[in-house]
PDB file of N, CA and C in Angstrom:
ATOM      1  N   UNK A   1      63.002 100.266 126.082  1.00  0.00           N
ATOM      2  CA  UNK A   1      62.605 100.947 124.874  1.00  0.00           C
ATOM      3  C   UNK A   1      63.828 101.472 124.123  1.00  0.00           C
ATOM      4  N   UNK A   2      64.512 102.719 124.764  1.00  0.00           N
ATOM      5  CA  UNK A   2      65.966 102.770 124.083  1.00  0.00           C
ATOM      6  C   UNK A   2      67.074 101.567 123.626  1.00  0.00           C
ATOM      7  N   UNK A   3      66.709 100.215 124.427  1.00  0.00           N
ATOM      8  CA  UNK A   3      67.667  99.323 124.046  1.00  0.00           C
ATOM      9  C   UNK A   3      67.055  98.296 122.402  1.00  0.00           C
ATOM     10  N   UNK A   4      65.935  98.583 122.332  1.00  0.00           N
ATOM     11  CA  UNK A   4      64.839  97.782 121.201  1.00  0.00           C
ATOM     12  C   UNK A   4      65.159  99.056 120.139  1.00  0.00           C
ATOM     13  N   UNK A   5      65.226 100.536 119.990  1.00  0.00           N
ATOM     14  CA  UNK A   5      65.258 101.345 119.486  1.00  0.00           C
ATOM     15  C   UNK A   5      66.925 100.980 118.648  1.00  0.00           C
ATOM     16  N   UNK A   6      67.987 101.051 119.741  1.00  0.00           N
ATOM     17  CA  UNK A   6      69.006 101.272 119.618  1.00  0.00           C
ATOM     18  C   UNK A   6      69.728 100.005 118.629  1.00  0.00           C
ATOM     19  N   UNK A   7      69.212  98.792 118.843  1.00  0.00           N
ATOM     20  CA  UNK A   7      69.462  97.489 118.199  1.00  0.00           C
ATOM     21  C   UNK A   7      69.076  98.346 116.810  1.00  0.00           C
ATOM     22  N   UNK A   8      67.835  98.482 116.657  1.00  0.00           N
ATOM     23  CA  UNK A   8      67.093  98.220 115.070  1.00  0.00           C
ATOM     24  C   UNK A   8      67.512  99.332 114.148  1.00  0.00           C
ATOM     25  N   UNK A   9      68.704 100.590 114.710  1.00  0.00           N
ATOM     26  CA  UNK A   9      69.057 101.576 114.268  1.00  0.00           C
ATOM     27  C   UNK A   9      70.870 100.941 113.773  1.00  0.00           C
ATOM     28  N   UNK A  10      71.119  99.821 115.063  1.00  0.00           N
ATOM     29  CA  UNK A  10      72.570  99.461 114.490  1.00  0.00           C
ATOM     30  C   UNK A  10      72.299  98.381 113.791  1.00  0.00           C
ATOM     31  N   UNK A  11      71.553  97.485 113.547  1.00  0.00           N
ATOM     32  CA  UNK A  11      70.989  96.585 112.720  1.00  0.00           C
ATOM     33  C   UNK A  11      70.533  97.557 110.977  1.00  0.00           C
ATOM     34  N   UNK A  12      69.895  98.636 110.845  1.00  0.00           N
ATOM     35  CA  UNK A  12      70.302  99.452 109.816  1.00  0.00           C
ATOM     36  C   UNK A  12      71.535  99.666 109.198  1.00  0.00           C
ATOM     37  N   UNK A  13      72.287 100.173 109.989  1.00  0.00           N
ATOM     38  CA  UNK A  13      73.540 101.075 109.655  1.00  0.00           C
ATOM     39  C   UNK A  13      74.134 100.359 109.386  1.00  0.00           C
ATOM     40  N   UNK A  14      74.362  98.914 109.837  1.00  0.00           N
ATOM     41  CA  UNK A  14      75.833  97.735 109.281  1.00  0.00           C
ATOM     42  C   UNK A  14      74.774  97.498 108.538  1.00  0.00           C
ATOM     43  N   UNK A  15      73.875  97.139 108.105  1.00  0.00           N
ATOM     44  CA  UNK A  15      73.677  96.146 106.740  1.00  0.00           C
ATOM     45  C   UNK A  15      73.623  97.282 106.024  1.00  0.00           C
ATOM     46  N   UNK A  16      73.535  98.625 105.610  1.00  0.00           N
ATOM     47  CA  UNK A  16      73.448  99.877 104.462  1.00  0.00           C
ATOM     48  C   UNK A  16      75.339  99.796 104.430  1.00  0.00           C
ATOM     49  N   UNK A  17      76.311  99.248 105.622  1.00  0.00           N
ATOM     50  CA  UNK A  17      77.234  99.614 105.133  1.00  0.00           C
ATOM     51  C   UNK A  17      78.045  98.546 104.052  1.00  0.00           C
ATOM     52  N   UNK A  18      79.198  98.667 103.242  1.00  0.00           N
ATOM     53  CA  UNK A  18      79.054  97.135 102.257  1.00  0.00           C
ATOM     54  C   UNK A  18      80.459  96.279 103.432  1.00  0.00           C
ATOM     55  N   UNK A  19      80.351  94.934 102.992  1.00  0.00           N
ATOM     56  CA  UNK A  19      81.144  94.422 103.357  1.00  0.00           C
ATOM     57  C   UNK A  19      82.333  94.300 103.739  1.00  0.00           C
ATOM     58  N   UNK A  20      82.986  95.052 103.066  1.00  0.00           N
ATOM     59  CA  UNK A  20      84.341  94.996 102.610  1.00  0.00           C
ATOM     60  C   UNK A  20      84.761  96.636 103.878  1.00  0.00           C
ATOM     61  N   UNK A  21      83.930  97.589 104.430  1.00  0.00           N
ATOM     62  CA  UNK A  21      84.007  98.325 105.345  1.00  0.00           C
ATOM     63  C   UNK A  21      84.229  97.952 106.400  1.00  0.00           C
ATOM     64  N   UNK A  22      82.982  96.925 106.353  1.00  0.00           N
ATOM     65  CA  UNK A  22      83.188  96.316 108.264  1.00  0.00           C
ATOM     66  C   UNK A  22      84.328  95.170 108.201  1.00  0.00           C
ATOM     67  N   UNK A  23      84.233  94.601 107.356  1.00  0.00           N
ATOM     68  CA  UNK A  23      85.427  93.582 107.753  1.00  0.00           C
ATOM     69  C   UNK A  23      87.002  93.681 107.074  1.00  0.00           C
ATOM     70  N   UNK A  24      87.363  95.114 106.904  1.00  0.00           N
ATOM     71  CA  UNK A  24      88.263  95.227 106.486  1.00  0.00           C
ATOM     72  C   UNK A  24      88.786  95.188 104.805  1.00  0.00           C
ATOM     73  N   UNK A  25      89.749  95.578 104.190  1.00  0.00           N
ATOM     74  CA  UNK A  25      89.970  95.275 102.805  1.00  0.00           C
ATOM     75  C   UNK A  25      90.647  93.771 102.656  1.00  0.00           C
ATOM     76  N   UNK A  26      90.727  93.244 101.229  1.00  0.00           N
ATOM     77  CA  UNK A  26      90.609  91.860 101.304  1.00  0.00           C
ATOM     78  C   UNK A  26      92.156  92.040 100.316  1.00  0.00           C
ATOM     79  N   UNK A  27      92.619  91.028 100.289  1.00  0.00           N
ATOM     80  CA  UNK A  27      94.237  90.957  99.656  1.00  0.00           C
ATOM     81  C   UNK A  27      94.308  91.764  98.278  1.00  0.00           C
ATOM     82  N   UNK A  28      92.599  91.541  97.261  1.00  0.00           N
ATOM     83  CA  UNK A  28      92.766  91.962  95.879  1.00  0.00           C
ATOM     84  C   UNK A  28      92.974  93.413  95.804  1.00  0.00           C
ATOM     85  N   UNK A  29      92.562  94.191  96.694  1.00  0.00           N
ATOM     86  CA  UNK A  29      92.484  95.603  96.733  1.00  0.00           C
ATOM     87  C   UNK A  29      93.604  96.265  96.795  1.00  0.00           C
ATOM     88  N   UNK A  30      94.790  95.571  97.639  1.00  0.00           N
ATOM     89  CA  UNK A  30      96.187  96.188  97.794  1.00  0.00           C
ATOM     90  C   UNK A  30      97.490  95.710  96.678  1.00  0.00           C
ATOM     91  N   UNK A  31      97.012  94.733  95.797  1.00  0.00           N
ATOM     92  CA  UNK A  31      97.873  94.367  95.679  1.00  0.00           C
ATOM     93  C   UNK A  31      99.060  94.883  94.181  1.00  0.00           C
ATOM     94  N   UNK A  32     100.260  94.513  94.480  1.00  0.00           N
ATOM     95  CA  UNK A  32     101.374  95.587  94.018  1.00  0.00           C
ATOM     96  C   UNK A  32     102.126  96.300  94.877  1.00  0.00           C
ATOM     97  N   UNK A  33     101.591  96.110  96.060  1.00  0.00           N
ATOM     98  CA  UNK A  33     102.006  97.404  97.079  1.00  0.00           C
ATOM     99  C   UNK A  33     103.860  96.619  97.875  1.00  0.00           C
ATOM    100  N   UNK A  34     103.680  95.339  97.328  1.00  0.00           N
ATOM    101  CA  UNK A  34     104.820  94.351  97.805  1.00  0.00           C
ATOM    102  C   UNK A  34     105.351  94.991  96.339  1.00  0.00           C
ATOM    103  N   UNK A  35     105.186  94.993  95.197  1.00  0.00           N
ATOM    104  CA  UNK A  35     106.076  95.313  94.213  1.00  0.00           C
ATOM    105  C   UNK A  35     106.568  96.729  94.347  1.00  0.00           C
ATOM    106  N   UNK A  36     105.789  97.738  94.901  1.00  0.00           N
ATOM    107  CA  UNK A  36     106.311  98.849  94.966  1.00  0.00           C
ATOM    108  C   UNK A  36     107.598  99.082  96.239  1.00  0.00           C
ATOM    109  N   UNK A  37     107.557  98.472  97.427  1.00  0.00           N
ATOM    110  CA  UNK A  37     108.587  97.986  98.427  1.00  0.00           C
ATOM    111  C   UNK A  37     109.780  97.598  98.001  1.00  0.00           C
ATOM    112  N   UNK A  38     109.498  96.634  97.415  1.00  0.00           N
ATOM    113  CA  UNK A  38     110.572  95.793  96.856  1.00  0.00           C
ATOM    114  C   UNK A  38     111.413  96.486  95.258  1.00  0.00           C
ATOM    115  N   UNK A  39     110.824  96.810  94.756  1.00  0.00           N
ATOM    116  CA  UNK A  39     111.776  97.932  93.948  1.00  0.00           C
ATOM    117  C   UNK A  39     112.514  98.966  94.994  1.00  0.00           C
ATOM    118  N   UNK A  40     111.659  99.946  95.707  1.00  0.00           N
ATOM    119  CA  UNK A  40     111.989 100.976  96.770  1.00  0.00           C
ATOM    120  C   UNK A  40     113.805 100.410  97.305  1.00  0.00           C
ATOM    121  N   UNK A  41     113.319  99.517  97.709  1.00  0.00           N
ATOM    122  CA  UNK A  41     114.325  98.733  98.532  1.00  0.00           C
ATOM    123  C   UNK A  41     115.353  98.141  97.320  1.00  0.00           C
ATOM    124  N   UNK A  42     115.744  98.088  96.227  1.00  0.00           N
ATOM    125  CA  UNK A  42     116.173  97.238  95.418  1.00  0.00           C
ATOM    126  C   UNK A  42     117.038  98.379  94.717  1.00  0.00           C
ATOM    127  N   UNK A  43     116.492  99.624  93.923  1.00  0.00           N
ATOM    128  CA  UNK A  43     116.665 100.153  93.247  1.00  0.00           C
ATOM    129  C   UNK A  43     116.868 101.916  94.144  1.00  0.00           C
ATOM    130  N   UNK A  44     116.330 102.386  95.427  1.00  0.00           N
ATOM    131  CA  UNK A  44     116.671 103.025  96.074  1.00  0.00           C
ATOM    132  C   UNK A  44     117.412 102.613  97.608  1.00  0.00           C
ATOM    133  N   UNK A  45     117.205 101.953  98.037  1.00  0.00           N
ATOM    134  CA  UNK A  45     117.871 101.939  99.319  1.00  0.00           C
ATOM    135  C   UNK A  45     119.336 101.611  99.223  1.00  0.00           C
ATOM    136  N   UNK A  46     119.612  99.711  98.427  1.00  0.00           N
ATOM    137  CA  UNK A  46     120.478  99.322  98.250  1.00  0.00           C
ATOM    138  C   UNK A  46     121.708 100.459  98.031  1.00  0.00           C
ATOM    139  N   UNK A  47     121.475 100.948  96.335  1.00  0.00           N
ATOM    140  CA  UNK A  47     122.660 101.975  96.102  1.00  0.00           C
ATOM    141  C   UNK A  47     122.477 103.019  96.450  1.00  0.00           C
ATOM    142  N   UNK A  48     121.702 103.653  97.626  1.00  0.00           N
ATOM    143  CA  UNK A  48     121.953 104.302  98.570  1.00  0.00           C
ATOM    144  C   UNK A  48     123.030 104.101  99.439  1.00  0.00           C
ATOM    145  N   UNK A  49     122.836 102.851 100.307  1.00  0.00           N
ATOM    146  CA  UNK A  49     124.104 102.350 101.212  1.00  0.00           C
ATOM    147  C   UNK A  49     124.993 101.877 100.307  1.00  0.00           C
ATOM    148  N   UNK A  50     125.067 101.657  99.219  1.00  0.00           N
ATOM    149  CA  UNK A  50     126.827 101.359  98.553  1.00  0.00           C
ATOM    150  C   UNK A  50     126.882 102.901  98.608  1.00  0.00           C
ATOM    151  N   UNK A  51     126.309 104.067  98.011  1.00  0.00           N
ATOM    152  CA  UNK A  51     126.979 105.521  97.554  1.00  0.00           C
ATOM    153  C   UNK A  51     127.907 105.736  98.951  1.00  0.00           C
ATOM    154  N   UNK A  52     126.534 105.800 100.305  1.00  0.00           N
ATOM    155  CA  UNK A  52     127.377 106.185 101.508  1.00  0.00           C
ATOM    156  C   UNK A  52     128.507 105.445 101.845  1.00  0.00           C
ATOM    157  N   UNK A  53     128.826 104.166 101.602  1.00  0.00           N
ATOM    158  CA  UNK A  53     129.812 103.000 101.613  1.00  0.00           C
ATOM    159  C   UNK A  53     130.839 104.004 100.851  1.00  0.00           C
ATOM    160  N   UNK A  54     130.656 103.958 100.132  1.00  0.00           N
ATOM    161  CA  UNK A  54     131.724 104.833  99.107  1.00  0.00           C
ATOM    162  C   UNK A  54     132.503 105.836  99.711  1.00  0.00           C
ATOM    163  N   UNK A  55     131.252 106.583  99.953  1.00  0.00           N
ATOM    164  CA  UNK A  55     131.942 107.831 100.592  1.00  0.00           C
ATOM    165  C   UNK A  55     132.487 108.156 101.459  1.00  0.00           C
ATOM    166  N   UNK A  56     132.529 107.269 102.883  1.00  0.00           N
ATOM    167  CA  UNK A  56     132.906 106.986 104.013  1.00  0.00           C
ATOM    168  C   UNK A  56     134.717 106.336 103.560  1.00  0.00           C
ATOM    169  N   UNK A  57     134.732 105.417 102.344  1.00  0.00           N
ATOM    170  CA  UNK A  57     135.863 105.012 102.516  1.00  0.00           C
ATOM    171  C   UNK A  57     136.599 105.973 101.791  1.00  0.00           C
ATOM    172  N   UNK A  58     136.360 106.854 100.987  1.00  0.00           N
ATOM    173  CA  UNK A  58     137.031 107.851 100.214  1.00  0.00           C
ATOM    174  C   UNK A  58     137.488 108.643 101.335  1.00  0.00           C
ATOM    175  N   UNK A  59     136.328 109.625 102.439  1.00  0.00           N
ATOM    176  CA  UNK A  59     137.253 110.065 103.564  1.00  0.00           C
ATOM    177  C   UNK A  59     137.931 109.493 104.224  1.00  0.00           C
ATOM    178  N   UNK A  60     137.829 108.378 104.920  1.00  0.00           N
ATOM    179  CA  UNK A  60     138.958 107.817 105.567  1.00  0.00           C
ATOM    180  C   UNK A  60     140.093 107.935 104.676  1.00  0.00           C
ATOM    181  N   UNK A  61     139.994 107.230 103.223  1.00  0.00           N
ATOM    182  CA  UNK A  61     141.523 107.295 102.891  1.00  0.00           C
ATOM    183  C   UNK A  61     142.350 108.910 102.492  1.00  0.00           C
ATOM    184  N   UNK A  62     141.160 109.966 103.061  1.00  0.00           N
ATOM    185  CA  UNK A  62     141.852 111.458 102.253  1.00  0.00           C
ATOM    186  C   UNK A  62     142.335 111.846 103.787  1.00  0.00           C
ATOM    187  N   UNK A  63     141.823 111.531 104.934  1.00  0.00           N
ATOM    188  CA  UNK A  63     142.452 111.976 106.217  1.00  0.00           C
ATOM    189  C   UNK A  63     143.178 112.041 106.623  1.00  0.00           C
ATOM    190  N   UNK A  64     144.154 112.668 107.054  1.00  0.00           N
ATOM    191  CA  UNK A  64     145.350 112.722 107.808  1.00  0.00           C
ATOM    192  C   UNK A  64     145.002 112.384 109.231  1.00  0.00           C
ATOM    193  N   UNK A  65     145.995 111.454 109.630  1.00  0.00           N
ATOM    194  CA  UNK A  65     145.825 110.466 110.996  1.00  0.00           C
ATOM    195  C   UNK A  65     146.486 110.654 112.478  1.00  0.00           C
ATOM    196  N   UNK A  66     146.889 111.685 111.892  1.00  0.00           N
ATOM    197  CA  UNK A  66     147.602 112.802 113.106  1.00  0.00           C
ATOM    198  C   UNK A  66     146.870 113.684 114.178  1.00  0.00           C
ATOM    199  N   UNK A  67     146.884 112.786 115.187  1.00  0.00           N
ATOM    200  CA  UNK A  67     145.714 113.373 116.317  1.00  0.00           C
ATOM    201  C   UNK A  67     145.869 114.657 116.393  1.00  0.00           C
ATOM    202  N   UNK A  68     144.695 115.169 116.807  1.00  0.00           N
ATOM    203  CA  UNK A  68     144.720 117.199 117.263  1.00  0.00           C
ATOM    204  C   UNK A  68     146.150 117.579 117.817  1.00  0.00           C
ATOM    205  N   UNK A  69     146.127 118.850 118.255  1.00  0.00           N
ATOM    206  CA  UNK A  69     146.984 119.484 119.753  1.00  0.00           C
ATOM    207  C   UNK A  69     146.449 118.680 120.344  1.00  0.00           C
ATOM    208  N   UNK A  70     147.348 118.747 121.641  1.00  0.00           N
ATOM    209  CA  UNK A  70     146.780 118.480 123.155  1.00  0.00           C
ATOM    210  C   UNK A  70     146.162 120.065 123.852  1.00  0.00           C
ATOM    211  N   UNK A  71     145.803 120.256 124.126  1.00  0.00           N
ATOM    212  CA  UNK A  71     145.334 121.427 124.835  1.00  0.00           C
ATOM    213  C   UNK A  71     145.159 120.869 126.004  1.00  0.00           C
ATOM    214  N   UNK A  72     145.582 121.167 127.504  1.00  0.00           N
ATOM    215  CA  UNK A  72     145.049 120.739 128.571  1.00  0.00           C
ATOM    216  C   UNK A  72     144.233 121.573 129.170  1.00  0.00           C
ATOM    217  N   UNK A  73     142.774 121.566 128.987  1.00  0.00           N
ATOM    218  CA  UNK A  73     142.092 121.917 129.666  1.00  0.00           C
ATOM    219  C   UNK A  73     141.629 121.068 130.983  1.00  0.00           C
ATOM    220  N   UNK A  74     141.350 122.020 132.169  1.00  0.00           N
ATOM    221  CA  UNK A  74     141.354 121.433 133.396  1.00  0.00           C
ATOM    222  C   UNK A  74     140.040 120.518 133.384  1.00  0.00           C
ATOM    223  N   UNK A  75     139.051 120.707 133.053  1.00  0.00           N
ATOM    224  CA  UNK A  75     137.325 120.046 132.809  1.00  0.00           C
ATOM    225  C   UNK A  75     137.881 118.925 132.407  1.00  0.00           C
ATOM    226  N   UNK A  76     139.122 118.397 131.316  1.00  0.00           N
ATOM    227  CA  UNK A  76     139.057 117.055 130.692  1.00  0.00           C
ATOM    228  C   UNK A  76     140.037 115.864 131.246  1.00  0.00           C
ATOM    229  N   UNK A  77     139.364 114.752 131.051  1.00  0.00           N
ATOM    230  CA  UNK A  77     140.274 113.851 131.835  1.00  0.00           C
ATOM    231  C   UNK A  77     140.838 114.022 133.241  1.00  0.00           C
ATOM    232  N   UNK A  78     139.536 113.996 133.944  1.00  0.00           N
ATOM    233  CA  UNK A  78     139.608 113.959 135.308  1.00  0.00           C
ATOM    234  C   UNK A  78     139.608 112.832 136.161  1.00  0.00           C
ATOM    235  N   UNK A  79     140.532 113.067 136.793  1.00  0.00           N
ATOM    236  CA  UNK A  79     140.790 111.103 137.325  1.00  0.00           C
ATOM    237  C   UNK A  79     140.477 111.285 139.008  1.00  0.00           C
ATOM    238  N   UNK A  80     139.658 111.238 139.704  1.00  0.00           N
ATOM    239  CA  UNK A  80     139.605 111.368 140.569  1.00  0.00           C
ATOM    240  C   UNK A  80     139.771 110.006 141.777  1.00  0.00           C
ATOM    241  N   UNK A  81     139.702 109.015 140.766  1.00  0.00           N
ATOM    242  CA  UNK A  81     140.026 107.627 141.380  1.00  0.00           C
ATOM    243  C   UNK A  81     140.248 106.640 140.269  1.00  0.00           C
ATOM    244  N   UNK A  82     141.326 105.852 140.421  1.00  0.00           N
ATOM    245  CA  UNK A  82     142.846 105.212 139.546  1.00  0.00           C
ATOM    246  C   UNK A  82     141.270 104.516 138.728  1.00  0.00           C
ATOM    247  N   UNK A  83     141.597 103.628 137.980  1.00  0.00           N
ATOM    248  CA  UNK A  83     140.913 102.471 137.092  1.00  0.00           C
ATOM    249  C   UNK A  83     141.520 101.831 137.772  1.00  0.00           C
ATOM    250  N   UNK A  84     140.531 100.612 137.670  1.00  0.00           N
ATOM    251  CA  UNK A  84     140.824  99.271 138.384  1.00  0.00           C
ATOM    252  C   UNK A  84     141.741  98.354 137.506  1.00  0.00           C
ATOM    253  N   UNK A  85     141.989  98.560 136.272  1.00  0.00           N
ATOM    254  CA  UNK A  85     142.498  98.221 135.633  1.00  0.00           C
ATOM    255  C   UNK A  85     143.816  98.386 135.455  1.00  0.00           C
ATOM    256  N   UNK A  86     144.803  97.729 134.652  1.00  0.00           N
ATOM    257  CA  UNK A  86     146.494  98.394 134.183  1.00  0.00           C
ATOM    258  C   UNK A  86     146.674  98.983 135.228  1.00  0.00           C
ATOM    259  N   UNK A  87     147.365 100.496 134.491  1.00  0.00           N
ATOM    260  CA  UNK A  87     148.256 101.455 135.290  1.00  0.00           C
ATOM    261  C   UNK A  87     147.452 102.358 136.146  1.00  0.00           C
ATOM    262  N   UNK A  88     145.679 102.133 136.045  1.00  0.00           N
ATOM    263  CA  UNK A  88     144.722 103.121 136.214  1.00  0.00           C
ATOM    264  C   UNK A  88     144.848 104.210 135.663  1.00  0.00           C
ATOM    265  N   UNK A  89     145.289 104.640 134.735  1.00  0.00           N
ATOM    266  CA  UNK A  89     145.347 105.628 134.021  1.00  0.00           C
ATOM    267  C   UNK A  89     144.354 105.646 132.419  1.00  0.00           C
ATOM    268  N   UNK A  90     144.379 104.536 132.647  1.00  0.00           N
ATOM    269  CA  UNK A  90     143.919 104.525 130.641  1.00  0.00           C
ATOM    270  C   UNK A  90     142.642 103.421 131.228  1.00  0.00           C
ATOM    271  N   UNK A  91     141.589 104.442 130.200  1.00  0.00           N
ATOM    272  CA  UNK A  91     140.212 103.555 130.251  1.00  0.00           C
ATOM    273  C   UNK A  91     140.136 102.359 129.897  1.00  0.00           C
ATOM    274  N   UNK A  92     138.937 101.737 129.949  1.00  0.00           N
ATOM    275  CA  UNK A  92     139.133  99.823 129.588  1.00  0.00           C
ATOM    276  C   UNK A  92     139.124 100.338 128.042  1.00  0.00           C
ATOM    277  N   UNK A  93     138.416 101.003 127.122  1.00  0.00           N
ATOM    278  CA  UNK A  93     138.354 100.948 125.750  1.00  0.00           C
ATOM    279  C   UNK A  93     139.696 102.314 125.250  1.00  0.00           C
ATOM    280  N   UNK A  94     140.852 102.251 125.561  1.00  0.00           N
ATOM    281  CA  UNK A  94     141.857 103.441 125.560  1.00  0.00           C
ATOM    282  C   UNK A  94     142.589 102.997 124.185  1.00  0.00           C
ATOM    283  N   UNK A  95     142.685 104.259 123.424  1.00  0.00           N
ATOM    284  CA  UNK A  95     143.187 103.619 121.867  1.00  0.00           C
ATOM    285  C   UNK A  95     144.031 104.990 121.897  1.00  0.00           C
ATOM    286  N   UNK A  96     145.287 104.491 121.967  1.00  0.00           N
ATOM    287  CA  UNK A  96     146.568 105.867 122.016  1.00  0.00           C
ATOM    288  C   UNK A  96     146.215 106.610 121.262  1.00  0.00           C
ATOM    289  N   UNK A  97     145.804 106.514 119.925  1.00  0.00           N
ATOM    290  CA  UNK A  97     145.760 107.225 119.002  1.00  0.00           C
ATOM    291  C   UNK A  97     144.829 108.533 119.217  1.00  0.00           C
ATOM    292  N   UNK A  98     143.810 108.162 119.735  1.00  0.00           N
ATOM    293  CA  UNK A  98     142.921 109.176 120.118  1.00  0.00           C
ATOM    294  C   UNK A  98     142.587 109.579 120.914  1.00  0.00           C
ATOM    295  N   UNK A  99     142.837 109.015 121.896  1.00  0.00           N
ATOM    296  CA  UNK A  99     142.832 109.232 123.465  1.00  0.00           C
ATOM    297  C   UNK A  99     144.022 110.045 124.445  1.00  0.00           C
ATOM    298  N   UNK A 100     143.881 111.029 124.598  1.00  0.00           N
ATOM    299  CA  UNK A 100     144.876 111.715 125.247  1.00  0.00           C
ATOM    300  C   UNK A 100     144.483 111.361 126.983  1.00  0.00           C
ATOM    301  N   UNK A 101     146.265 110.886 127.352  1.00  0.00           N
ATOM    302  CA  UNK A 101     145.764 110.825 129.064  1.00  0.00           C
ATOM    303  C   UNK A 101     146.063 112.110 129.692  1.00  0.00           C
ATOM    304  N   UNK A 102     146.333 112.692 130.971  1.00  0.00           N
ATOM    305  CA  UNK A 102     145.694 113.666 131.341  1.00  0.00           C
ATOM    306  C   UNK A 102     147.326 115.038 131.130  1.00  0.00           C
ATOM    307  N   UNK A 103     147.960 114.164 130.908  1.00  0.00           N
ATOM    308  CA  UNK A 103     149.017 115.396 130.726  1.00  0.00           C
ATOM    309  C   UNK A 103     149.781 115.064 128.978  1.00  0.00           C
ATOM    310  N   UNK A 104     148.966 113.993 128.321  1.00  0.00           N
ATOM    311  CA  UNK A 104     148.999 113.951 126.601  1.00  0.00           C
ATOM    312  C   UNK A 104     148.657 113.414 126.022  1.00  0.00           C
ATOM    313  N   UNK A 105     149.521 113.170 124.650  1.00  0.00           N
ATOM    314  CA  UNK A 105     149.112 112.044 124.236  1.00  0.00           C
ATOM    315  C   UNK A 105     150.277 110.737 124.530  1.00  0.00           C
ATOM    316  N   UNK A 106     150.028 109.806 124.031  1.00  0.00           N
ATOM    317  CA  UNK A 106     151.133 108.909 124.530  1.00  0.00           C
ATOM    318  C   UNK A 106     152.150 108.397 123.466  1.00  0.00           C
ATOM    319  N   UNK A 107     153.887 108.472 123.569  1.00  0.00           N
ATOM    320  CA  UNK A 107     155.098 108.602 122.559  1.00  0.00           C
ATOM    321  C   UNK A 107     154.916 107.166 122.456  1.00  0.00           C
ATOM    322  N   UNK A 108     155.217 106.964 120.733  1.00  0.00           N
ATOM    323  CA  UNK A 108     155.021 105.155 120.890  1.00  0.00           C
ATOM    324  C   UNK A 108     156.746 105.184 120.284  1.00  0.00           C
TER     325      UNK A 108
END
């Protein structure tokens, strides 16, 4: 009885609802929404990343390239076993410039 009841109540409710509910919206309803993206992306994103482009190379070229002090604090550059590498002293990715080994930086 509840299962004869229950049919003829969901057999109501989808046909009162319209088409375009149950099976989703159809291409005509959205469309523009690719034109609004594609400006977004064209007219905001693009010269977005040139501005930051910009600005990134303006600081680099206003920086002075002269690493910090050395400060030796005991916490940094702790070597407790050599690198397998070179002198074991200098990491596989070690760039003098910025990398201080454990008692400086390094005289070129």
């Amino acid at each position: 009885m509840a299962g004869v009841v229950g049919n003829i109540l969901r057999q109501r409710v989808v046909s009162s609802v319209p088409f375009r509910a149950v099976h989703g919206p159809s291409a005509g309803d959205h469309s523009g929404g690719h034109k609004l993206w594609k400006n977004l992306s064209l007219f905001v994103a693009l010269p977005g990343v040139g501005v930051c482009m910009v600005n990134a190379y303006l600081k680099h070229q206003e920086e002075h390239h002269d690493p910090p002090e050395f400060v030796p604090y005991e916490h940094l550059r702790v070597r407790n076993k050599r690198f397998p590498w070179g002198d074991g002293n200098h990491s596989l990715f070690h760039n003098s410039h910025t990398n201080p080994l454990p008692d400086g930086y390094e005289h070129h």
